[in-house]
C-alpha atoms as a PDB file:
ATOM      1  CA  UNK A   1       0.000   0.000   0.000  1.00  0.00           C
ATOM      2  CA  UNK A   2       2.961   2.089  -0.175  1.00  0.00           C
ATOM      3  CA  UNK A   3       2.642   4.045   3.432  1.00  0.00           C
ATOM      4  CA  UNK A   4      -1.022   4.424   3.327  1.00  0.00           C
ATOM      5  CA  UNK A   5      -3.056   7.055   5.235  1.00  0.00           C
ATOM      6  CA  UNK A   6      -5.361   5.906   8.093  1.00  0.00           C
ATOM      7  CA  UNK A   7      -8.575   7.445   8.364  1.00  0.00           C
ATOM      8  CA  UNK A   8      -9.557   6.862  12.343  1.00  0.00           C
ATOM      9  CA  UNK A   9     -13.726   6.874  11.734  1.00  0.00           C
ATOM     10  CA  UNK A  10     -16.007   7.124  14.894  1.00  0.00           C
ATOM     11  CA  UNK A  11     -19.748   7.733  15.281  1.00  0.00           C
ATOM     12  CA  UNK A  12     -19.641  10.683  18.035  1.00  0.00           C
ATOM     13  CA  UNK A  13     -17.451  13.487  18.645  1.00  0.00           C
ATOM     14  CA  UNK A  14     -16.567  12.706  22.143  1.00  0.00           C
ATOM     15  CA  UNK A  15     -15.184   9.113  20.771  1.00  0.00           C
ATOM     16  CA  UNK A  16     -13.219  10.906  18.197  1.00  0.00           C
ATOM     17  CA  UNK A  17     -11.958  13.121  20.550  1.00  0.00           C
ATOM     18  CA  UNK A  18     -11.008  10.268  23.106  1.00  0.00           C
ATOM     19  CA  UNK A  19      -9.715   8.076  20.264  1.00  0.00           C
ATOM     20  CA  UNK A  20      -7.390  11.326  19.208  1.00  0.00           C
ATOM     21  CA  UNK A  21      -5.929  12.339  22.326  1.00  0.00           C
ATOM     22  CA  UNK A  22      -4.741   8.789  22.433  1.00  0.00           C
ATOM     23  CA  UNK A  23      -3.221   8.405  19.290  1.00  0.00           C
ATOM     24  CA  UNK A  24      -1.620  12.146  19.590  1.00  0.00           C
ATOM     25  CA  UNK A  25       0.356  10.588  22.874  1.00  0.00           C
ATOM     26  CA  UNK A  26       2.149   8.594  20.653  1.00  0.00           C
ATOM     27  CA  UNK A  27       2.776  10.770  17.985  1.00  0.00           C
ATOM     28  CA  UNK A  28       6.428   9.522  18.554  1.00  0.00           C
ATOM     29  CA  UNK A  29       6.011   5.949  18.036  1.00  0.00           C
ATOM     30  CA  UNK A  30       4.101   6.793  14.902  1.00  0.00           C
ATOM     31  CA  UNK A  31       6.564   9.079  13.557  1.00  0.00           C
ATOM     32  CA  UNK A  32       4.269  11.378  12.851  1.00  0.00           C
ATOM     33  CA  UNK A  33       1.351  13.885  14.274  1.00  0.00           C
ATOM     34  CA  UNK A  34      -2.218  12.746  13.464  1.00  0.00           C
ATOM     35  CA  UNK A  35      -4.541  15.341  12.296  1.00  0.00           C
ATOM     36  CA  UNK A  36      -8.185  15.212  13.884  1.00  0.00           C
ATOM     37  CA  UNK A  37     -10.088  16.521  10.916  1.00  0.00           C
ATOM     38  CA  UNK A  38     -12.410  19.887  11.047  1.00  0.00           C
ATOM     39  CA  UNK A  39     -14.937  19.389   8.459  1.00  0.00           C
ATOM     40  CA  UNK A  40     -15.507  17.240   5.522  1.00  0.00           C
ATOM     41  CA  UNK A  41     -13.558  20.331   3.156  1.00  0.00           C
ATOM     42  CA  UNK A  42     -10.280  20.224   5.802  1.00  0.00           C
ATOM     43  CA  UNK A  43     -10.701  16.001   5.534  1.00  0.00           C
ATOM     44  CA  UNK A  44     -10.668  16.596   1.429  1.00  0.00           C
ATOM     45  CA  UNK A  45      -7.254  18.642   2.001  1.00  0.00           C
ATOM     46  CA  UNK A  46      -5.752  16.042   4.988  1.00  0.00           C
ATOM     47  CA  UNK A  47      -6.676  13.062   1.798  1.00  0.00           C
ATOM     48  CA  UNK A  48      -5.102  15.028  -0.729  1.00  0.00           C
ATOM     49  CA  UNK A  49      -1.736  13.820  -0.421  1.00  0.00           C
ATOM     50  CA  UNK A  50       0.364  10.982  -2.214  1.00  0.00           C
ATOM     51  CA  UNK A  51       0.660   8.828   1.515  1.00  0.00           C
ATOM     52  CA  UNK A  52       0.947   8.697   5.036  1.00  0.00           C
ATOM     53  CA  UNK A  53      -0.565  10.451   7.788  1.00  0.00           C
ATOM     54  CA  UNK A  54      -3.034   9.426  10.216  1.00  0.00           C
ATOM     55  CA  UNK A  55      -6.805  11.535  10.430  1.00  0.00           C
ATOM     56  CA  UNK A  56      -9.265  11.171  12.720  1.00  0.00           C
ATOM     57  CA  UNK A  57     -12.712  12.142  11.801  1.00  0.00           C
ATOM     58  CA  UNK A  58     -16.966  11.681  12.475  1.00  0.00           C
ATOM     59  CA  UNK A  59     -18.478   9.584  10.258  1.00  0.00           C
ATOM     60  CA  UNK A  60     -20.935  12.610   9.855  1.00  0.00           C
ATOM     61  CA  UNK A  61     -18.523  14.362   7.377  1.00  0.00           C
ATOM     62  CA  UNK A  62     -19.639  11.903   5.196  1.00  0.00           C
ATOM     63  CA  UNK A  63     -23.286  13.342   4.763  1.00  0.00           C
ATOM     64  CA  UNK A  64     -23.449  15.412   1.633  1.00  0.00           C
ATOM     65  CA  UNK A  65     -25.371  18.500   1.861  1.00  0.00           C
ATOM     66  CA  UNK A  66     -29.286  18.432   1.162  1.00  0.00           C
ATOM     67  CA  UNK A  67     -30.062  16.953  -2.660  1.00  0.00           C
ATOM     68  CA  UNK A  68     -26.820  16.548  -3.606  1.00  0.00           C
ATOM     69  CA  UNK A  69     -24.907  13.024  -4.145  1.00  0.00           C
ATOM     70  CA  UNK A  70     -21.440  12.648  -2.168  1.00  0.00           C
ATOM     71  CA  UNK A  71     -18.458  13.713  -3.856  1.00  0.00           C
ATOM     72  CA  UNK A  72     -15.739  12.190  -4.006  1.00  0.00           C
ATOM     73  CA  UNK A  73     -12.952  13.225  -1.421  1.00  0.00           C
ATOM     74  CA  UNK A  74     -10.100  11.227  -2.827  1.00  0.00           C
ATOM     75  CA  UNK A  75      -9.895   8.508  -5.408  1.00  0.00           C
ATOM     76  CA  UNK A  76      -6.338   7.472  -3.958  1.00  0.00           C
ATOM     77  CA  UNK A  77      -5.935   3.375  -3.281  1.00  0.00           C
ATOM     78  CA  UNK A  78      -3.781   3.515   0.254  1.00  0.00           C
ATOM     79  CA  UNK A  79      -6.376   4.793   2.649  1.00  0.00           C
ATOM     80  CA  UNK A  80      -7.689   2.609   5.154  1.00  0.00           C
ATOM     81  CA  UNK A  81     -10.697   3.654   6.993  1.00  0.00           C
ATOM     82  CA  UNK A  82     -10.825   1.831  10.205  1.00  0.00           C
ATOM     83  CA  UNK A  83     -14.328   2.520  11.602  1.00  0.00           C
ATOM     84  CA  UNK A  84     -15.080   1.752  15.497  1.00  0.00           C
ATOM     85  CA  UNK A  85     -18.289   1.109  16.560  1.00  0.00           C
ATOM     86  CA  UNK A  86     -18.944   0.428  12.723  1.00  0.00           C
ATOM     87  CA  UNK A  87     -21.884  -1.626  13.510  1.00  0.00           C
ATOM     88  CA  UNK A  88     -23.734   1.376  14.535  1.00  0.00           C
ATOM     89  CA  UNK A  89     -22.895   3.427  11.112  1.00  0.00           C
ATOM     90  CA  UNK A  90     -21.764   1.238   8.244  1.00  0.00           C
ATOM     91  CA  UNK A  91     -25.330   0.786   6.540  1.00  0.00           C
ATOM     92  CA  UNK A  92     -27.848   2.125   4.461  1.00  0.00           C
ATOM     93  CA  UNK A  93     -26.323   0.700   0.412  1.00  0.00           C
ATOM     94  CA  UNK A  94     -29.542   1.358  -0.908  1.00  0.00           C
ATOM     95  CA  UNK A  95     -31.496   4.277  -1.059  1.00  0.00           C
ATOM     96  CA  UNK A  96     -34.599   5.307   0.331  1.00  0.00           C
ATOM     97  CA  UNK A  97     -37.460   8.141  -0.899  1.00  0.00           C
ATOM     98  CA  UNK A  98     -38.760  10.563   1.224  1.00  0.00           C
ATOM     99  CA  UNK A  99     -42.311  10.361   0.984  1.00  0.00           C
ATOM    100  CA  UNK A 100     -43.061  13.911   1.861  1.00  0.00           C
ATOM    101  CA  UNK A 101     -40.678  15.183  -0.424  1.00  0.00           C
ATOM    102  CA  UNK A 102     -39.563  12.326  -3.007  1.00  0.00           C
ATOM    103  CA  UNK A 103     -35.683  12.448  -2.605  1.00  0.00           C
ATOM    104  CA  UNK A 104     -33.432   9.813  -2.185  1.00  0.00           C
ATOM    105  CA  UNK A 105     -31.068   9.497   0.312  1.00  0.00           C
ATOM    106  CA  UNK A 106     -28.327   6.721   1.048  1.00  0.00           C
ATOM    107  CA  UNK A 107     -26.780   5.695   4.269  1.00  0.00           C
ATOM    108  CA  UNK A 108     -23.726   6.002   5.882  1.00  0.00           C
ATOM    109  CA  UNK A 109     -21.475   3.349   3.890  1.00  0.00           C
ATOM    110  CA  UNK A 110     -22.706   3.791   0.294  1.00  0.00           C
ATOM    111  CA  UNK A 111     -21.744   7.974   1.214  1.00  0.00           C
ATOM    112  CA  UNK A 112     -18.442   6.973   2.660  1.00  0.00           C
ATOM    113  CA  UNK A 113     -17.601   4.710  -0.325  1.00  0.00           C
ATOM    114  CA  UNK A 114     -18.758   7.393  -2.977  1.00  0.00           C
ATOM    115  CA  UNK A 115     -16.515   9.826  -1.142  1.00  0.00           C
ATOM    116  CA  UNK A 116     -13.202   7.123  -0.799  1.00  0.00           C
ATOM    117  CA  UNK A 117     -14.502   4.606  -3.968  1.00  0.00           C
ATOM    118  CA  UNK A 118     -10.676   2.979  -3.923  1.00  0.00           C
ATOM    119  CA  UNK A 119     -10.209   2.695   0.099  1.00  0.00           C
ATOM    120  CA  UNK A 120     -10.185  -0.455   1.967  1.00  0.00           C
ATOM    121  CA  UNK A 121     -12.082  -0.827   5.103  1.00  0.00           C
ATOM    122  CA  UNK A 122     -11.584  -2.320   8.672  1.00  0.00           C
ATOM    123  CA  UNK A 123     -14.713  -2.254  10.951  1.00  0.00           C
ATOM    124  CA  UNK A 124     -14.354  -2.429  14.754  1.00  0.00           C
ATOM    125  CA  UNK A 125     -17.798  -4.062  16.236  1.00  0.00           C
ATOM    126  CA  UNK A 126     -19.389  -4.562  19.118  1.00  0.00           C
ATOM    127  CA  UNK A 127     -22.424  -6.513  18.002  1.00  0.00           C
ATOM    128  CA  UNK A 128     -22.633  -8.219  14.520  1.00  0.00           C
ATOM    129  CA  UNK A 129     -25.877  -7.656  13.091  1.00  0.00           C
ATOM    130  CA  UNK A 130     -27.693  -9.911  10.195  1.00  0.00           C
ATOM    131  CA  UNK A 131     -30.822  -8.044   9.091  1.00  0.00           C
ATOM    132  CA  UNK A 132     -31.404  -7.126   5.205  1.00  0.00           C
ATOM    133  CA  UNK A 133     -30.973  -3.907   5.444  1.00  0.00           C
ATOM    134  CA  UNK A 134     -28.071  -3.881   8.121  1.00  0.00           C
ATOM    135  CA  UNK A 135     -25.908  -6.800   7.832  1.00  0.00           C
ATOM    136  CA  UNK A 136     -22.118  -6.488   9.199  1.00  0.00           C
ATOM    137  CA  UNK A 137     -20.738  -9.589   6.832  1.00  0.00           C
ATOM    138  CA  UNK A 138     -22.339  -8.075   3.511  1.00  0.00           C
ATOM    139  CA  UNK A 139     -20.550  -4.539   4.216  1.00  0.00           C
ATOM    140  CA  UNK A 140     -17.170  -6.126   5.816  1.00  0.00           C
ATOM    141  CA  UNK A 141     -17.008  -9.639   4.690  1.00  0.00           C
ATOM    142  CA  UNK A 142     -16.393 -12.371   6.643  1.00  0.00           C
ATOM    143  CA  UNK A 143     -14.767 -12.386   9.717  1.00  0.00           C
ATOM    144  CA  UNK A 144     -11.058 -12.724  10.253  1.00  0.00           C
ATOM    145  CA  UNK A 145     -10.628 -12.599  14.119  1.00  0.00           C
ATOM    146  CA  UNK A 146     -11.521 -14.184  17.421  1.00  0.00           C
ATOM    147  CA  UNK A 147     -11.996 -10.820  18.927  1.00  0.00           C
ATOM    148  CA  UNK A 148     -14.543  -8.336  17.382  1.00  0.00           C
ATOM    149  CA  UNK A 149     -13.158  -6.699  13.713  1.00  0.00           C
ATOM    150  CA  UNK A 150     -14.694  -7.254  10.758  1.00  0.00           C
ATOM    151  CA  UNK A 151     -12.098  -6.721   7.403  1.00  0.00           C
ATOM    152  CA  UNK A 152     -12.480  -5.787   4.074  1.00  0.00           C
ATOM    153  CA  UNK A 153      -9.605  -5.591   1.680  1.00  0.00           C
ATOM    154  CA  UNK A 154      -6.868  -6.069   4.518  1.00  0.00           C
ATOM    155  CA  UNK A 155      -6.001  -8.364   6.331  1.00  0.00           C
ATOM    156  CA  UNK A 156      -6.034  -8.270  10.426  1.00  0.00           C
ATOM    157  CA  UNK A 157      -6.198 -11.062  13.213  1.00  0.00           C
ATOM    158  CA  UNK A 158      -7.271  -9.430  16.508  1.00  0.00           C
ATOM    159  CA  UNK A 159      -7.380 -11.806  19.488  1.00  0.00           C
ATOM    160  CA  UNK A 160      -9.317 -11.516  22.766  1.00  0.00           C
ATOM    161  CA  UNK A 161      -5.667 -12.345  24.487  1.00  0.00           C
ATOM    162  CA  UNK A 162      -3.490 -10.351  25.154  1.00  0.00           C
ATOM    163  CA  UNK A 163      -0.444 -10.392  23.476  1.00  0.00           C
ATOM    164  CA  UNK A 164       3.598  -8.936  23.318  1.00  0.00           C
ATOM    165  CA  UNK A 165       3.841  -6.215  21.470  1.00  0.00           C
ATOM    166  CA  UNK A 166       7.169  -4.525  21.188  1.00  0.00           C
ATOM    167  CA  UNK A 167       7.653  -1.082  19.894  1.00  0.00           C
ATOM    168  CA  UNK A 168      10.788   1.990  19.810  1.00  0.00           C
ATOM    169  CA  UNK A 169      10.864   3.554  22.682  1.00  0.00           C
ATOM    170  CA  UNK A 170      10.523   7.376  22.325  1.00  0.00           C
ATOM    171  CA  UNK A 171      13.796   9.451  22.420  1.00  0.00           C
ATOM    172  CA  UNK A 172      13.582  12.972  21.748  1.00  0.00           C
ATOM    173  CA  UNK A 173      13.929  14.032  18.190  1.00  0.00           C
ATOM    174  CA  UNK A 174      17.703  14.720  18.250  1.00  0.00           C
ATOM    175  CA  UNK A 175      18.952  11.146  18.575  1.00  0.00           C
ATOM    176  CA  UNK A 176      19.715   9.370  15.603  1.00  0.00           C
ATOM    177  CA  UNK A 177      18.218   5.731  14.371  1.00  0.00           C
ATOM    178  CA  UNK A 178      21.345   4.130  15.261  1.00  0.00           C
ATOM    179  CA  UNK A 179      21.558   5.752  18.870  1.00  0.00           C
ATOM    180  CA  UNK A 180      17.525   5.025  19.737  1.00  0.00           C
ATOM    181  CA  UNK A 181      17.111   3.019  22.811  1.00  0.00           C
ATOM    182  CA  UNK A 182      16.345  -0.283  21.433  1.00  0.00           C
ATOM    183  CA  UNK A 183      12.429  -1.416  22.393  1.00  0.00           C
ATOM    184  CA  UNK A 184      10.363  -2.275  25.305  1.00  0.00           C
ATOM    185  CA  UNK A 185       7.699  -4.594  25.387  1.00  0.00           C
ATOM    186  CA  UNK A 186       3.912  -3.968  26.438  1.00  0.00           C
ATOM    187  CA  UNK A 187       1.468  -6.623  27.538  1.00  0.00           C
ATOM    188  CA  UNK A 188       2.635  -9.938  28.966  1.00  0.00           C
END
């Protein structure tokens, strides 16, 4: 994927705020300072970029404004969305009239893949659900895990366990690769 861009997607403001803060603490073991997107024009300008970078945004961004279709905010192939709570938000393919007013309007996940068409997608769930017009394993496929992710179009194994993981340990920006303290280990 050639350093993609992650796109951090929650369904509430105060989850993207708390899941923001967190990632922003280790802005050093990223490499990098994520970017908790403004609006859905500031997400279009975070997404216009070859690679990298991580953005946090509401998956209300992805609402276009009223009687218009979604545009497209970038057609690049190395963004993965990872959406938490995604079975809360990731529905609604088909379209439904207004019978007041006759429009048609689309849900969540057809808007989100009009506005990133080439993306791949990684749902975080709580609850699978398996009704015909919300299903988990018709947005995200089938799932990959013995925890609670649903994947499509990349591949992830989360366990319930918990497991080593070992990462760099921070070092302020003036030491070199080479002179980085090696790693330390979190979990068990």
């Amino acid at each position: 994927m050639q350093n993609p861009t992650l796109v951090v997607l929650t369904d509430r403001n105060d989850l993207d705020d708390q899941l923001f803060g967190q990632f922003q603490r280790c802005a050093g073991i990223l490499g990098q300072t994520p970017v908790q997107a403004g609006g859905r024009e500031h997400l279009r300008e975070l997404l216009n970029r070859a690679s990298g970078g991580v953005v946090f945004t509401t998956i209300h961004k992805f609402m276009p404004e009223k009687g218009e279709a979604m545009p497209e905010l970038s057609a690049r192939q190395n963004i993965v969305v990872i959406a938490d709570e995604a079975h809360r938000s990731q529905y609604g393919f088909g379209g439904k009239v207004n019978e007041k007013t006759g429009e048609m309007s689309y849900g969540f996940a057809s808007n989100l893949r009009d506005a990133l068409p080439n993306a791949s997608f990684i749902g975080f769930i709580g609850t699978p659900i398996e009704k015909a017009d919300a299903n988990t394993r018709a947005v995200f496929g089938d799932y990959s895990t013995t925890g609670r992710a649903a994947v499509r179009g990349v591949g992830l194994i989360v366990s319930s366990q918990t497991m080593r993981l070992c990462l760099p340990m921070a070092a302020g920006p003036s030491a070199s690769p080479a002179r980085r303290p090696c790693w330390r280990v979190i979990g068990k």
